[in-house]
Protein backbone atom coordinates (compact mmCIF):
# COMPACT_ATOMS: atom_id res chain seq x y z
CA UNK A 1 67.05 29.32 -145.17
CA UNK A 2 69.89 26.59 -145.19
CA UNK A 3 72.27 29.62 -143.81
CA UNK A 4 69.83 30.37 -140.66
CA UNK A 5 69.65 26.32 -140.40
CA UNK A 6 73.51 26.10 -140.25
CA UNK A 7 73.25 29.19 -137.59
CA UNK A 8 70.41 27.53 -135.27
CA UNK A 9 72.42 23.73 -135.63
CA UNK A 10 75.84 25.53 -134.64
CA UNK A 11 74.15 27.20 -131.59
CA UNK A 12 73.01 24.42 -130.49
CA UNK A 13 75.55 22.18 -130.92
CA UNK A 14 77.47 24.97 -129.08
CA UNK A 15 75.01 24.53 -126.51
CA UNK A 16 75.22 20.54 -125.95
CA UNK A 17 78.94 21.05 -125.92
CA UNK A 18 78.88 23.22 -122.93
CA UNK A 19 76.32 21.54 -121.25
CA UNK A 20 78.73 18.47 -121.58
CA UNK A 21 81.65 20.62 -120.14
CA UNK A 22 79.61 21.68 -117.46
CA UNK A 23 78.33 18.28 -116.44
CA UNK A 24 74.89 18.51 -117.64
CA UNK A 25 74.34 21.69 -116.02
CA UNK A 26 73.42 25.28 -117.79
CA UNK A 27 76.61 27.46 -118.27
CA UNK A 28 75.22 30.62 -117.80
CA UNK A 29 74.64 31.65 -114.03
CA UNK A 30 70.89 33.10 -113.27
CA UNK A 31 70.36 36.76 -111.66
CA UNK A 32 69.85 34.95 -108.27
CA UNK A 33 73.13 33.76 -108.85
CA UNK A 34 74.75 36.85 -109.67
CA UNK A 35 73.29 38.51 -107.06
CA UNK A 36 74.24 35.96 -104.17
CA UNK A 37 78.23 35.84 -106.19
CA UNK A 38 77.90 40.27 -105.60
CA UNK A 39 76.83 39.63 -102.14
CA UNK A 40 79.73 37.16 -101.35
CA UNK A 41 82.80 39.24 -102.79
CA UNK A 42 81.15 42.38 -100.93
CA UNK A 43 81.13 40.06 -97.82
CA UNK A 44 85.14 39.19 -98.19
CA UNK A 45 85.48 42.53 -98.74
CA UNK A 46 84.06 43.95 -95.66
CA UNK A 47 85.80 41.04 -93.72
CA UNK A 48 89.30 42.39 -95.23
CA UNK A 49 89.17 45.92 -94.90
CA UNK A 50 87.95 44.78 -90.81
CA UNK A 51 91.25 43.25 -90.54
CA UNK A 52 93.72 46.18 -91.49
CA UNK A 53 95.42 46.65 -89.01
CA UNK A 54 95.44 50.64 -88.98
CA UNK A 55 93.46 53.20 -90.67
CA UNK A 56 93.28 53.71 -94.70
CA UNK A 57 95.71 56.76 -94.40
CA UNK A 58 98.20 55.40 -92.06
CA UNK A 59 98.59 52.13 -94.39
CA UNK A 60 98.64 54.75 -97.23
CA UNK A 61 101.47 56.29 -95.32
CA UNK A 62 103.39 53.14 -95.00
CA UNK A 63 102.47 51.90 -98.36
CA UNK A 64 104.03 55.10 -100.11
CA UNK A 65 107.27 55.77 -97.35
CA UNK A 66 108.14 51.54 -97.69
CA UNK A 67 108.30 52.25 -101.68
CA UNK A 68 109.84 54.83 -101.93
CA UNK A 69 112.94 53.63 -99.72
CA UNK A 70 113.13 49.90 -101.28
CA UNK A 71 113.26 52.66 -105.18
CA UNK A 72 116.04 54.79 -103.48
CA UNK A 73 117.75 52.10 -101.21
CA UNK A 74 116.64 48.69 -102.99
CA UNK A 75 115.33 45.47 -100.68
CA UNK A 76 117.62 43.86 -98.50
CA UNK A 77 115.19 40.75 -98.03
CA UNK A 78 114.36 42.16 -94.46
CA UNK A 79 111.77 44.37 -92.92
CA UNK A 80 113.93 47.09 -91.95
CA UNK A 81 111.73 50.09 -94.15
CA UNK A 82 108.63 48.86 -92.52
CA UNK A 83 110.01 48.25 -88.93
CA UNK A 84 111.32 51.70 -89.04
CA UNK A 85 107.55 53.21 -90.46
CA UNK A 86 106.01 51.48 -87.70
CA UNK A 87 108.31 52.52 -84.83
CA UNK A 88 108.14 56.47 -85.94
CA UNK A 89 104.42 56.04 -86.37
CA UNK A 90 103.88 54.38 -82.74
CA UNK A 91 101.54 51.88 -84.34
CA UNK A 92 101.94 47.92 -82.65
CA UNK A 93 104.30 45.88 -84.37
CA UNK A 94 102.89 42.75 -84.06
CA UNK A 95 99.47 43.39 -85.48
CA UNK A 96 101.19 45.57 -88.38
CA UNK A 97 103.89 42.57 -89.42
CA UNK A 98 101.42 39.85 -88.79
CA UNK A 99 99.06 41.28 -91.36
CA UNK A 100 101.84 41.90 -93.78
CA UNK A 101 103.34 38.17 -93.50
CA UNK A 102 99.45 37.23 -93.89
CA UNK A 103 99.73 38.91 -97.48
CA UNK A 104 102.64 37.81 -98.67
CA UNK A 105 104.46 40.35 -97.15
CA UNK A 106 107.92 38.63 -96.05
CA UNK A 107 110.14 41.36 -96.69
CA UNK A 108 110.02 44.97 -97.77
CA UNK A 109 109.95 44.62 -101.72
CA UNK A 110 107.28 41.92 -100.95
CA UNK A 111 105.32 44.07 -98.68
CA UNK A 112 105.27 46.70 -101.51
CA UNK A 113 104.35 44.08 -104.18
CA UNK A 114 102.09 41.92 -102.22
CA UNK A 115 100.17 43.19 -98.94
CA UNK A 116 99.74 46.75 -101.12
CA UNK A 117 97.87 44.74 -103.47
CA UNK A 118 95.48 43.31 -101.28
CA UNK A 119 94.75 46.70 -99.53
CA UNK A 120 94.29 48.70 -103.00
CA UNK A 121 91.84 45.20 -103.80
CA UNK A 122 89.88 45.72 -100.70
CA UNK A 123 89.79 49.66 -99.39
């Protein structure tokens, strides 16, 4: 009995603790709350996969052709791989850097680390 006592005082002690870390408030988040947290990260992700600026295979394209020239010819700090990807692939330049530079990508190695992330996050 005294060892399920112990148990039932360290629960909730544990309990008042987080309460007090959580300003009063339960920790644990309700369904509703789950459910409206789902709804909200689905929501960002519809919002960026509406801003790519080209289709899921043509960033694909430029996502795979970028890396594997920065691996062969390393990163000069500029956008030279890209600029090049976008030119033989007739796609606007300005929409296509803009939304790079928007994701951190500043340069081609960045572009590969960065803006690839945030695609693969949200395709």
């Amino acid at each position: 009995m005294r060892a399920a006592q112990h148990i039932t005082e360290a629960d909730g002690f544990a309990a008042r603790w987080a309460r007090t870390l959580n300003g009063g408030r339960q920790s644990l988040m309700n369904s509703g709350d789950k459910g409206r947290k789902r709804e909200s990260k689905l929501e960002q992700k519809q919002l960026a996969r509406a801003a790519f600026p080209m289709p899921d295979t043509l960033l694909k394209s430029m996502f795979d052709t970028v890396e594997a020239r920065v691996e062969q010819s390393g990163c000069d700090h500029t956008m030279r791989f890209t600029e090049q990807w976008i030119e033989e692939h007739e796609q606007a330049p300005s929409s296509v850097l803009e939304w790079l530079k928007g994701h951190g990508g500043f340069c081609d190695c960045e572009f590969v680390a960065n803006a690839a992330d945030h695609w693969e996050q949200n395709r």
